[in-house]
Protein backbone atom coordinates (compact mmCIF):
# COMPACT_ATOMS: atom_id res chain seq x y z
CA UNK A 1 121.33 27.50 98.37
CA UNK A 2 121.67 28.45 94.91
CA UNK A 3 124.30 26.91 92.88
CA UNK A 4 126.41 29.15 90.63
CA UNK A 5 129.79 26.56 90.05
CA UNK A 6 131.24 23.53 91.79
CA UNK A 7 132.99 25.50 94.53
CA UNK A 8 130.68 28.47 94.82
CA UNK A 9 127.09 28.86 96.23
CA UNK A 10 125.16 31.68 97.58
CA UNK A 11 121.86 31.92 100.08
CA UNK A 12 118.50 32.51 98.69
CA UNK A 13 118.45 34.61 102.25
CA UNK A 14 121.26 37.16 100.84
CA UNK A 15 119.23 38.14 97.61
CA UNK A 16 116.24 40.94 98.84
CA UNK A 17 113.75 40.98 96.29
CA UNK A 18 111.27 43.70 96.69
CA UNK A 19 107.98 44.50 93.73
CA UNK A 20 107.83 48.06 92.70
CA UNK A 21 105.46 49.40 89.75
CA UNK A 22 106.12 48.82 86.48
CA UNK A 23 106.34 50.94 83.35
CA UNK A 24 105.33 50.50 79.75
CA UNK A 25 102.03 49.32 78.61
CA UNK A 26 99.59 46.99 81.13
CA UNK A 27 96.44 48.61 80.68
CA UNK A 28 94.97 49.35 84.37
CA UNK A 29 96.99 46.64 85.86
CA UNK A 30 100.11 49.28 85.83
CA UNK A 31 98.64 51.51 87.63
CA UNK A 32 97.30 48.82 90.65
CA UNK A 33 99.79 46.45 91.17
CA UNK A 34 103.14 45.99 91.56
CA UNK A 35 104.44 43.32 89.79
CA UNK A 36 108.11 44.00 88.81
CA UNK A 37 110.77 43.18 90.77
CA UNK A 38 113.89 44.65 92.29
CA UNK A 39 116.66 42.22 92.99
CA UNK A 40 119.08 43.56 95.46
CA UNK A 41 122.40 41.43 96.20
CA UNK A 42 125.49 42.19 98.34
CA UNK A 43 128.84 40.68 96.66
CA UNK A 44 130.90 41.30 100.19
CA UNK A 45 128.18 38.24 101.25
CA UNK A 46 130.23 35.38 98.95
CA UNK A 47 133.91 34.77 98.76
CA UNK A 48 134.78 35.63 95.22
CA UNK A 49 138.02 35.18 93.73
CA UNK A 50 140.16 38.33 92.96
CA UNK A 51 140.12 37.82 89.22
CA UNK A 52 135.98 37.23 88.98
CA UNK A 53 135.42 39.89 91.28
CA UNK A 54 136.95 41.89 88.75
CA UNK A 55 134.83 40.71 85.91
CA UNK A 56 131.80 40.66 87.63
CA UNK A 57 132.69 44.42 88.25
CA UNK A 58 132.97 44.76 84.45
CA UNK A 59 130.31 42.20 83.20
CA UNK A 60 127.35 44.21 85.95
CA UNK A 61 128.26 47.88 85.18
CA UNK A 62 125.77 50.30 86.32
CA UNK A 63 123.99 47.41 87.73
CA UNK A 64 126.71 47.55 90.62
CA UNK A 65 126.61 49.95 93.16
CA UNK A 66 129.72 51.48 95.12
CA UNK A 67 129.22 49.54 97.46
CA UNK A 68 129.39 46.13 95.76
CA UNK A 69 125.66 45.62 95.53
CA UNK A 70 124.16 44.34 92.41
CA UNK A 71 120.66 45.56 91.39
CA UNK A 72 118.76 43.72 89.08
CA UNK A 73 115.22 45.42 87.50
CA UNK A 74 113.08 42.85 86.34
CA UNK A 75 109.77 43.75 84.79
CA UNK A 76 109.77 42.11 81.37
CA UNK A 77 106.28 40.04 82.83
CA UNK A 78 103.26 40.26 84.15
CA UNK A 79 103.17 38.47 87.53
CA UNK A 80 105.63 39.29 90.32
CA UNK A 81 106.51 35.16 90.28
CA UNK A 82 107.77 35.54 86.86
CA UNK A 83 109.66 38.72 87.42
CA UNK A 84 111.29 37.36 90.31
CA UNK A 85 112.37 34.21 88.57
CA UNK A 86 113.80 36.19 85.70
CA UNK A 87 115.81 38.50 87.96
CA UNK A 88 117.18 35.18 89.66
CA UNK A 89 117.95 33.74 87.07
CA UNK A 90 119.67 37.11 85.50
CA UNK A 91 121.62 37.31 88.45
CA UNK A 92 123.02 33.63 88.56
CA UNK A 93 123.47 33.91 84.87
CA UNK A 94 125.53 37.08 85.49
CA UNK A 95 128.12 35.38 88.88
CA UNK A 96 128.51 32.25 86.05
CA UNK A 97 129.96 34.28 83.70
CA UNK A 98 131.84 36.69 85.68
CA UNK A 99 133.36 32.66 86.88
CA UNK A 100 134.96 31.84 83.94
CA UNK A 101 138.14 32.49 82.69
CA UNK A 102 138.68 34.38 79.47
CA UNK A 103 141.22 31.92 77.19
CA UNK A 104 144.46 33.74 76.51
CA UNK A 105 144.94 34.93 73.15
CA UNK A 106 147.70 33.03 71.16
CA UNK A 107 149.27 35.01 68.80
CA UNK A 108 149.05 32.99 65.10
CA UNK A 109 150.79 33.96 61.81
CA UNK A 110 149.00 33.37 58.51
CA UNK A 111 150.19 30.44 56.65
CA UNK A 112 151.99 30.90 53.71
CA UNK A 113 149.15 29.53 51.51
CA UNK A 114 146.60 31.95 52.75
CA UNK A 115 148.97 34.79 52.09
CA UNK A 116 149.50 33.37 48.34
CA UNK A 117 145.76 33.08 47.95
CA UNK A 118 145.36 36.88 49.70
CA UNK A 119 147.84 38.59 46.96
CA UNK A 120 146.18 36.34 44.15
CA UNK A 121 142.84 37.58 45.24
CA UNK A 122 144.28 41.22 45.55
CA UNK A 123 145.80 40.63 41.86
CA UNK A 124 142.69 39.56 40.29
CA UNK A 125 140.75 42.41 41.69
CA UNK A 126 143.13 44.87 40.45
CA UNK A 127 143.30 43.49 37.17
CA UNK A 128 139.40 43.51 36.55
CA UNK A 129 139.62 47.42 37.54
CA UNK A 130 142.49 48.08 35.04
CA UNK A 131 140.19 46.19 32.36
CA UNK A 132 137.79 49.00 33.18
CA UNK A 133 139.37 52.05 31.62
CA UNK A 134 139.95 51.71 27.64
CA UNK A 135 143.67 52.67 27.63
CA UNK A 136 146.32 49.86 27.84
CA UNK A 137 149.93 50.56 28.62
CA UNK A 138 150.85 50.49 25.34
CA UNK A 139 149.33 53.26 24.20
């Protein structure tokens, strides 16, 4: 069992991992063995609640199917015990996030000193720019 958060868990048996070629550079290795892997995991298999079902939808993107599986493509190393780890770990790291709650947004209004030091700022820049021409109101 794989820990994602006090109350949820899922089974190393519901994650297929499967090694399919890699691309990118590997010298003759890339061509012979198949060391990166493809992490397949059904999200019907754990009991989700509503609201981080929906940002696990959001967080995984196109690495969600239709059908609620997630796909992970690991091939960032060189061994397939590596790769798998890192597409393990990518996927717990993924369910942890989609677990936690976004904090609401409080609504804040400036205080009055920041608003005095925002139109003294805005007052000092506009002055240096009127030094900048050679007329004065005067005139």
């Amino acid at each position: 069992m794989l820990r994602i958060s006090r109350n949820l868990a899922i089974d190393e048996d519901d994650i297929k991992i499967s090694f399919v070629r890699a691309s990118g550079p590997g010298g003759q290795n890339v061509n012979k063995l198949s060391t990166a892997a493809q992490l397949r995991f059904d999200t019907s298999k754990i009991a989700l609640p509503e609201d981080a079902a929906l940002r696990l939808i959001n967080l995984a993107g196109q690495r969600m199917t239709k059908e609620g599986v997630i796909v992970i493509h690991a091939q960032r190393f060189r061994t397939q015990e590596r790769n798998k780890a890192d597409a393990i770990d990518r996927l717990l790291e993924l369910l942890r996030e989609a677990m936690v709650r976004p904090v609401p947004r409080r609504a804040t209004r400036p205080t009055l000193g920041s608003k005095k030091r925002r139109l003294e700022g805005k007052k000092r820049r506009g002055d240096i720019k009127a030094g900048r021409s050679g007329k004065s109101f005067d005139d």
